[in-house]
C-alpha atoms as a PDB file:
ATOM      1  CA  UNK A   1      29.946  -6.429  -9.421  1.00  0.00           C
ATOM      2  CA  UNK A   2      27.845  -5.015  -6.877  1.00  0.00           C
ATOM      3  CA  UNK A   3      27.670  -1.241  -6.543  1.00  0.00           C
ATOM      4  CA  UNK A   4      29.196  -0.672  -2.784  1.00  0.00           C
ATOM      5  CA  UNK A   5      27.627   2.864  -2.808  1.00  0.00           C
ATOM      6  CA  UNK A   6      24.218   2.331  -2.757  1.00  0.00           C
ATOM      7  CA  UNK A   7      24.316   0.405   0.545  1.00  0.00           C
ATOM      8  CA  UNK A   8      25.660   3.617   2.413  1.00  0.00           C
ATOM      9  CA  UNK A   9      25.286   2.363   6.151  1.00  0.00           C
ATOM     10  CA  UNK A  10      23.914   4.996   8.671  1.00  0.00           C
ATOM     11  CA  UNK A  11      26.228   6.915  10.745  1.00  0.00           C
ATOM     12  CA  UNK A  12      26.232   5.659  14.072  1.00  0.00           C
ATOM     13  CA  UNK A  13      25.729   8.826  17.174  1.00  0.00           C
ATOM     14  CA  UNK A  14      27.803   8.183  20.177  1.00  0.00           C
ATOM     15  CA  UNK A  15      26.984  10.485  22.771  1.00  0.00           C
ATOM     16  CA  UNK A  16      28.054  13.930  24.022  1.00  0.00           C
ATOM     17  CA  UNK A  17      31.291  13.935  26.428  1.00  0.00           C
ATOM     18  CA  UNK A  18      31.098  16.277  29.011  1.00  0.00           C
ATOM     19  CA  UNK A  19      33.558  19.287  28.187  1.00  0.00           C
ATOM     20  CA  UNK A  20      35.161  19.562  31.099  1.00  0.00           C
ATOM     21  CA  UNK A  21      36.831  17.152  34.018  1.00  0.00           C
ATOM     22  CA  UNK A  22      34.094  19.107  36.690  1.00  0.00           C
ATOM     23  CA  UNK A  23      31.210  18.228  33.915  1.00  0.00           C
ATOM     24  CA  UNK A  24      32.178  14.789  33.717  1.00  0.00           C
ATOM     25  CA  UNK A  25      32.661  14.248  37.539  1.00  0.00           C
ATOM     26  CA  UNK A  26      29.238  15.966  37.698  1.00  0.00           C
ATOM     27  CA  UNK A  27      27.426  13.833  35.346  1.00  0.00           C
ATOM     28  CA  UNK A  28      28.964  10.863  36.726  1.00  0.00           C
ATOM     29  CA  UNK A  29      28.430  11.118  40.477  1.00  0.00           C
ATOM     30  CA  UNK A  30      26.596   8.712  41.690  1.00  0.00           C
ATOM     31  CA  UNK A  31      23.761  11.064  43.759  1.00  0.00           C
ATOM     32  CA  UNK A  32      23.205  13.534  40.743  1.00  0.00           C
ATOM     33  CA  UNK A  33      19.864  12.649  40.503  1.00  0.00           C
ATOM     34  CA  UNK A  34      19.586  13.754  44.403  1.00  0.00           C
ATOM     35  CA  UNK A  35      21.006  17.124  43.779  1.00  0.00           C
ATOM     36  CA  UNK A  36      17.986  18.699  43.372  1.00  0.00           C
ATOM     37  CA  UNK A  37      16.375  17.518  46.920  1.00  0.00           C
ATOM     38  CA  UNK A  38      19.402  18.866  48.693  1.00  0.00           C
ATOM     39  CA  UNK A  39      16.536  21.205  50.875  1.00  0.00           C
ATOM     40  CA  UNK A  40      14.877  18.187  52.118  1.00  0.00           C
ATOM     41  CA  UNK A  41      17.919  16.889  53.925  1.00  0.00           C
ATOM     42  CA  UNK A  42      17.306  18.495  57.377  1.00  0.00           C
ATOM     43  CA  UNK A  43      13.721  17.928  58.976  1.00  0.00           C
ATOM     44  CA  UNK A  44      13.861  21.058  60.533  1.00  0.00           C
ATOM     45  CA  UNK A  45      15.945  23.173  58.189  1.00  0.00           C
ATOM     46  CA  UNK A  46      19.151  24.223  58.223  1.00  0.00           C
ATOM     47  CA  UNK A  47      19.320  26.864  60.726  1.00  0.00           C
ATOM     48  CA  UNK A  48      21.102  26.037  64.352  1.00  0.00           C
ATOM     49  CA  UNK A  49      17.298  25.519  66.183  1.00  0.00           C
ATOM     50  CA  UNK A  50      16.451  23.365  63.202  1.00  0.00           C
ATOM     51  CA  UNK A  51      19.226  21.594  63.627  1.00  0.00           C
ATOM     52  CA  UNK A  52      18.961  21.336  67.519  1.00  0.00           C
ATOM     53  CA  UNK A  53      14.951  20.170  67.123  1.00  0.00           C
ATOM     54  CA  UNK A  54      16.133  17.656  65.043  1.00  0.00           C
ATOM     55  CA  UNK A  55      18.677  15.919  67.422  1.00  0.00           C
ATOM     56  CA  UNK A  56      16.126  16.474  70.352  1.00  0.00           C
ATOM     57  CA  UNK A  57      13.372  14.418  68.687  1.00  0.00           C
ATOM     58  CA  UNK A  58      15.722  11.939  67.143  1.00  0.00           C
ATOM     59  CA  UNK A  59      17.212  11.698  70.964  1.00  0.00           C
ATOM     60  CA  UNK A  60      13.813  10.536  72.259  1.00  0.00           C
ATOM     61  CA  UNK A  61      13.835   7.205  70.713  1.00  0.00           C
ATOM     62  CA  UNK A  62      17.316   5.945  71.610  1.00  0.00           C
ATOM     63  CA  UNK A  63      17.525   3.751  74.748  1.00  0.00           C
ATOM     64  CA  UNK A  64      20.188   6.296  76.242  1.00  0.00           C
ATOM     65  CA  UNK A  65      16.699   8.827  76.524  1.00  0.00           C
ATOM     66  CA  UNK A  66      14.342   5.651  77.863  1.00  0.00           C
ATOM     67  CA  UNK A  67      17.235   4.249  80.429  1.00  0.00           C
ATOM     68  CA  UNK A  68      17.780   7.593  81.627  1.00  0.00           C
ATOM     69  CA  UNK A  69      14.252   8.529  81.733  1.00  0.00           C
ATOM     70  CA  UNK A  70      13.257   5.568  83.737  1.00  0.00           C
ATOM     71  CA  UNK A  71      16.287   6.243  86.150  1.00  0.00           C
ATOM     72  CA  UNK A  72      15.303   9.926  86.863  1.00  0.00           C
ATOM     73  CA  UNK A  73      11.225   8.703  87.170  1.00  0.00           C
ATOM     74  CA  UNK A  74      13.065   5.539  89.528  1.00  0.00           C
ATOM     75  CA  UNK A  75      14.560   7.805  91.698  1.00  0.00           C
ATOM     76  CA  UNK A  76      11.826  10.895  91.504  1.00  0.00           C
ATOM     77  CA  UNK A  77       9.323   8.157  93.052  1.00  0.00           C
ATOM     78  CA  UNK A  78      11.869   6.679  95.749  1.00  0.00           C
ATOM     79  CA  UNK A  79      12.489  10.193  96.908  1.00  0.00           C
ATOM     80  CA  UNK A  80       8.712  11.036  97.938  1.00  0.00           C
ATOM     81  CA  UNK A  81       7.665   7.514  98.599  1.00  0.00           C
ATOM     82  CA  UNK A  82      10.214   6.792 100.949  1.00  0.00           C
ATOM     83  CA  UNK A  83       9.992  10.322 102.739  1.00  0.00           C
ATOM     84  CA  UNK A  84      13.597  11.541 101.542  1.00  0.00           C
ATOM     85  CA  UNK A  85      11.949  14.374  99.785  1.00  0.00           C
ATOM     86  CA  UNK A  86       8.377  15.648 100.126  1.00  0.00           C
ATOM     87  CA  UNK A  87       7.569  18.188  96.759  1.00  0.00           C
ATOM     88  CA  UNK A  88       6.079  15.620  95.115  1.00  0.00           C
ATOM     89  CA  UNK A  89       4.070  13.050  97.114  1.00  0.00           C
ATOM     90  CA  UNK A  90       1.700  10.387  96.089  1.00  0.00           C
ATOM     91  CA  UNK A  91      -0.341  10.672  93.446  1.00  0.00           C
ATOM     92  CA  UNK A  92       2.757  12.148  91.938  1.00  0.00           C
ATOM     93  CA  UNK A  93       1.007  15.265  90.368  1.00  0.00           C
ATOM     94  CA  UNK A  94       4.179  16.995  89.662  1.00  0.00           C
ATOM     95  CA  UNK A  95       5.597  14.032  87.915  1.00  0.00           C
ATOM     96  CA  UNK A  96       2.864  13.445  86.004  1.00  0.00           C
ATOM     97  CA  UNK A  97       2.839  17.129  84.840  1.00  0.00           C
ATOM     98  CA  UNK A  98       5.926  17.063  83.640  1.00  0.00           C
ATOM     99  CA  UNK A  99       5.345  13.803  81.826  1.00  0.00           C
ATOM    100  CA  UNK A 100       2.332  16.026  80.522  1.00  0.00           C
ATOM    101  CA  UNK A 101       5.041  18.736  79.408  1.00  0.00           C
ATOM    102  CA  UNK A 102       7.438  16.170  77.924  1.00  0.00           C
ATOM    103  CA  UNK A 103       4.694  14.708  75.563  1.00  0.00           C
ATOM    104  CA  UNK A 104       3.576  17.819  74.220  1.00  0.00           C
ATOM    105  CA  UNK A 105       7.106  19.286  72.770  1.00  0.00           C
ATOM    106  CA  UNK A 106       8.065  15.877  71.428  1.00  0.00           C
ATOM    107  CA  UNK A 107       4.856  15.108  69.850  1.00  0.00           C
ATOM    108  CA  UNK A 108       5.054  17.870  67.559  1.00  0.00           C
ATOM    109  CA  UNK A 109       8.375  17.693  67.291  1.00  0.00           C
ATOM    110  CA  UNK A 110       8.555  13.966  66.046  1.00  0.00           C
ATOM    111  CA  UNK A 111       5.414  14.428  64.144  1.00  0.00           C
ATOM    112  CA  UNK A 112       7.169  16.921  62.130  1.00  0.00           C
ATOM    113  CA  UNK A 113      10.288  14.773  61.977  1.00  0.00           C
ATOM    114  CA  UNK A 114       8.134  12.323  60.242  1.00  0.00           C
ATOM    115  CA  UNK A 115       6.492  14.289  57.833  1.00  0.00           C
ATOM    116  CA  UNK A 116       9.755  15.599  57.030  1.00  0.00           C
ATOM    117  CA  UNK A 117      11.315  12.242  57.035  1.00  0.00           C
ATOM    118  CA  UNK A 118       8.242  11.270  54.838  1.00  0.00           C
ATOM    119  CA  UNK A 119       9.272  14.196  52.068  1.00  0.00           C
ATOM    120  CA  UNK A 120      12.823  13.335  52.159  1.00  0.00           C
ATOM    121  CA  UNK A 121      11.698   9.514  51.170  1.00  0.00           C
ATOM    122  CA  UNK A 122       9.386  10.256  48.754  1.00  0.00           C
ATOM    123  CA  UNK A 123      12.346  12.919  47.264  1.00  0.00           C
ATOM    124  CA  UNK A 124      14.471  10.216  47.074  1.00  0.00           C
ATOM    125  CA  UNK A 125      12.873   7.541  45.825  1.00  0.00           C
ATOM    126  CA  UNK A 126      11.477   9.615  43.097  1.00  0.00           C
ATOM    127  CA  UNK A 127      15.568  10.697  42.316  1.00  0.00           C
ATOM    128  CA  UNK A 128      15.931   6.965  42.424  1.00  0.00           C
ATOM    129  CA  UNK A 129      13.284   6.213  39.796  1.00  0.00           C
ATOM    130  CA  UNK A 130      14.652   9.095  38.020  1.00  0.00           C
ATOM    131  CA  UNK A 131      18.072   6.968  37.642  1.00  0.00           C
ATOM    132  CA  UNK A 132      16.476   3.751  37.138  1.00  0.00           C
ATOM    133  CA  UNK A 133      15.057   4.889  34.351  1.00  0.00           C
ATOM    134  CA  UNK A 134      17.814   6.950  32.911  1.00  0.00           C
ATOM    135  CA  UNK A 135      19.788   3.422  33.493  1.00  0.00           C
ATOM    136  CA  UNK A 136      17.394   1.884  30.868  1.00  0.00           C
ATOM    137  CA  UNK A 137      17.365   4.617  28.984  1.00  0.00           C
ATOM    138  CA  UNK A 138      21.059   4.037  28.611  1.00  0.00           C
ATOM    139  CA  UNK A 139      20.832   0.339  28.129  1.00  0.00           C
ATOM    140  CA  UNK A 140      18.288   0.831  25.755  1.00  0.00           C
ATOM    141  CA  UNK A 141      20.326   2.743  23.777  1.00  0.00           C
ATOM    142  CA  UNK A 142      23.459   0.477  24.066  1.00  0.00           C
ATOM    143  CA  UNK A 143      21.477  -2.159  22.877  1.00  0.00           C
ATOM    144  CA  UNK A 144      20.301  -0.061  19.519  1.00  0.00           C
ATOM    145  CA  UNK A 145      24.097   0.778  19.003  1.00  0.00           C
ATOM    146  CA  UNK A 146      24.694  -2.578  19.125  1.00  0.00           C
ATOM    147  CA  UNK A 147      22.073  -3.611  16.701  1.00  0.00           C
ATOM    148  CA  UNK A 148      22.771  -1.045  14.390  1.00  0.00           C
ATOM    149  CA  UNK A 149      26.376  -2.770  14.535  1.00  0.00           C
ATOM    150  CA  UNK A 150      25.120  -5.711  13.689  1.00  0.00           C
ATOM    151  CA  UNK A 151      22.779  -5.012  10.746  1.00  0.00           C
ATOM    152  CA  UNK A 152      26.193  -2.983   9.879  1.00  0.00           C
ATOM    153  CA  UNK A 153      28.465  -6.298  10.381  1.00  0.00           C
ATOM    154  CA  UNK A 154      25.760  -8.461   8.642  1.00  0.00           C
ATOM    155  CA  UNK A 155      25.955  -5.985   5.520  1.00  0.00           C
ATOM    156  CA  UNK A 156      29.480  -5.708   5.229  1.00  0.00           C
ATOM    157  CA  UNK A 157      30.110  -9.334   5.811  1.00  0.00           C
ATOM    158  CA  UNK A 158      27.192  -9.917   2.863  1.00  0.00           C
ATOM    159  CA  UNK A 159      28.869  -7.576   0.972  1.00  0.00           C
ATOM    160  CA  UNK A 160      32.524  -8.972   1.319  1.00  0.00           C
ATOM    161  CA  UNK A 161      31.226 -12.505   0.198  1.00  0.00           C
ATOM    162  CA  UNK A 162      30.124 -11.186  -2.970  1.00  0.00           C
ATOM    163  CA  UNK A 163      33.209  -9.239  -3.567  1.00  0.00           C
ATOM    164  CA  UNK A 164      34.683 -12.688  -3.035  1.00  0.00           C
ATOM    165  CA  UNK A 165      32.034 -14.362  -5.290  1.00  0.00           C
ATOM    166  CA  UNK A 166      33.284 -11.733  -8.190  1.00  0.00           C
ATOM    167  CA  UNK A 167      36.905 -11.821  -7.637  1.00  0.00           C
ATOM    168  CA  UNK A 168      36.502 -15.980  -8.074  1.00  0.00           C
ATOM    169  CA  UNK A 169      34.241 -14.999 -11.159  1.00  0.00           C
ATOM    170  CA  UNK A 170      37.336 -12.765 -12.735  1.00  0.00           C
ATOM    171  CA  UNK A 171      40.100 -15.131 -11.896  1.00  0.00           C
ATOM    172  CA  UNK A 172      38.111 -17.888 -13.381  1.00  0.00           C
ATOM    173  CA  UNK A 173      37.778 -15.627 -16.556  1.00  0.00           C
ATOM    174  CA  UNK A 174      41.426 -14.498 -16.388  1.00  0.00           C
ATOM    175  CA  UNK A 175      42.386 -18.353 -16.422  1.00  0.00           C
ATOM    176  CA  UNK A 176      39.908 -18.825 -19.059  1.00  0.00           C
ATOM    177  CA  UNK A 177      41.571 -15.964 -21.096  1.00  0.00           C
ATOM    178  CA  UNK A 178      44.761 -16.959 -20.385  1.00  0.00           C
ATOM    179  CA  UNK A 179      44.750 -20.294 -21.458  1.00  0.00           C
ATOM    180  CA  UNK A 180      42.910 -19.187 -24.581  1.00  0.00           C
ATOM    181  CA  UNK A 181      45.675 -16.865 -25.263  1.00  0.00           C
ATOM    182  CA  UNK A 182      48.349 -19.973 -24.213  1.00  0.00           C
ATOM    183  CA  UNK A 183      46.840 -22.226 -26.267  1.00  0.00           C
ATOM    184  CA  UNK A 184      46.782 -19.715 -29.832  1.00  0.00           C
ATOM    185  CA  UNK A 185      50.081 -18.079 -28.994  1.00  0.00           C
ATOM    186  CA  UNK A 186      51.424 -21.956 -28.166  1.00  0.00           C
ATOM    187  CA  UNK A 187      49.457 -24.710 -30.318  1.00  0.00           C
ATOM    188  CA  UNK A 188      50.211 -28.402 -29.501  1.00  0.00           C
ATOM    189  CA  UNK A 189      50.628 -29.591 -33.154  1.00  0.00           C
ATOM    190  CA  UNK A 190      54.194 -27.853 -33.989  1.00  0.00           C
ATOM    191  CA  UNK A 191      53.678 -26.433 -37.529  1.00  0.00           C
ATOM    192  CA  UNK A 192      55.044 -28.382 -40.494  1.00  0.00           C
ATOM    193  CA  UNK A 193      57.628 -26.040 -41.596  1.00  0.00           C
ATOM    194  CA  UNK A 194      58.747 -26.212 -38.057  1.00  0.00           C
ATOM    195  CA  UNK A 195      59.941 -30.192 -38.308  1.00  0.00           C
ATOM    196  CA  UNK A 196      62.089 -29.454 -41.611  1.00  0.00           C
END
């Protein structure tokens, strides 16, 4: 018979649960890995002109700025080239100063959105390697659990068929015994005195 406790399997770990419902909401949330690039989110900061400088630059490239733009430029020039209005007349100096004006605000102000934009990407993608990898960290360790199982499965199911192999050894020797004892308690050839 085998001895069962020298094949003591190892103990298998399952991990930590959070302790509490707000721990476990926490650590399952989808963007916890984003948490800690919450300052990135506005361009600007967070403050109201922050907030304002962002909307202005993200205004100038929607087609409601450009449409309205070439509408006020559309009607600037019909107004001093047709004679409607004179404080601007041709070469349009005016015009073209406050073009001047225009493009140096929003070039800063976009530059600055995109290196801001830039941070926030590279924050984020990082966050999003970050849970790749803790995703195949966790497979990784789904998949030892699994083998360890196995092995574990393998063992038990190796050790079961020997059990098996020794029970069919004993009843074999039980029958054995048995009809030993049958066949001395119980001869075949009835004793002479017997017949009288």
């Amino acid at each position: 018979m085998p001895d069962q406790g020298s094949k003591n399997p190892e103990r298998l770990t399952v991990p930590e649960t959070p302790a509490t419902p707000q721990e476990s909401r926490k650590a399952s949330h989808h963007l916890r890995f984003h948490a800690k690039h919450e300052h990135l989110h506005a361009a600007f900061g967070n403050d109201w002109f922050a907030l304002k400088a962002e909307a202005f630059a993200r205004f100038f490239g929607t087609p409601t700025f450009l449409i309205a733009q070439t509408v006020v430029v559309a009607i600037w020039i019909v107004l001093n080239v047709t004679g409607l209005a004179k404080f601007d007349v041709y070469p349009f100096i005016l015009l073209n100063l406050a073009f001047s004006l225009q493009a140096a605000y929003a070039a800063p102000l976009i530059l600055l959105a995109q290196t801001r934009q830039a941070d926030r990407d590279k924050a984020l993608s990082e966050a999003d390697a970050q849970h790749r990898e803790d995703l195949a960290q966790a497979t990784a360790d789904r998949q030892a659990i699994a083998a360890r199982q196995t092995e574990i499965l393998l063992d038990m199911v190796q050790q079961n068929t020997a059990l098996t192999g020794t029970v069919k050894a004993l009843t074999e020797r039980v029958a054995t015994l048995t009809t030993e004892v049958h066949e001395r308690m119980c001869p075949l050839d009835p004793p002479a005195s017997a017949t009288k």
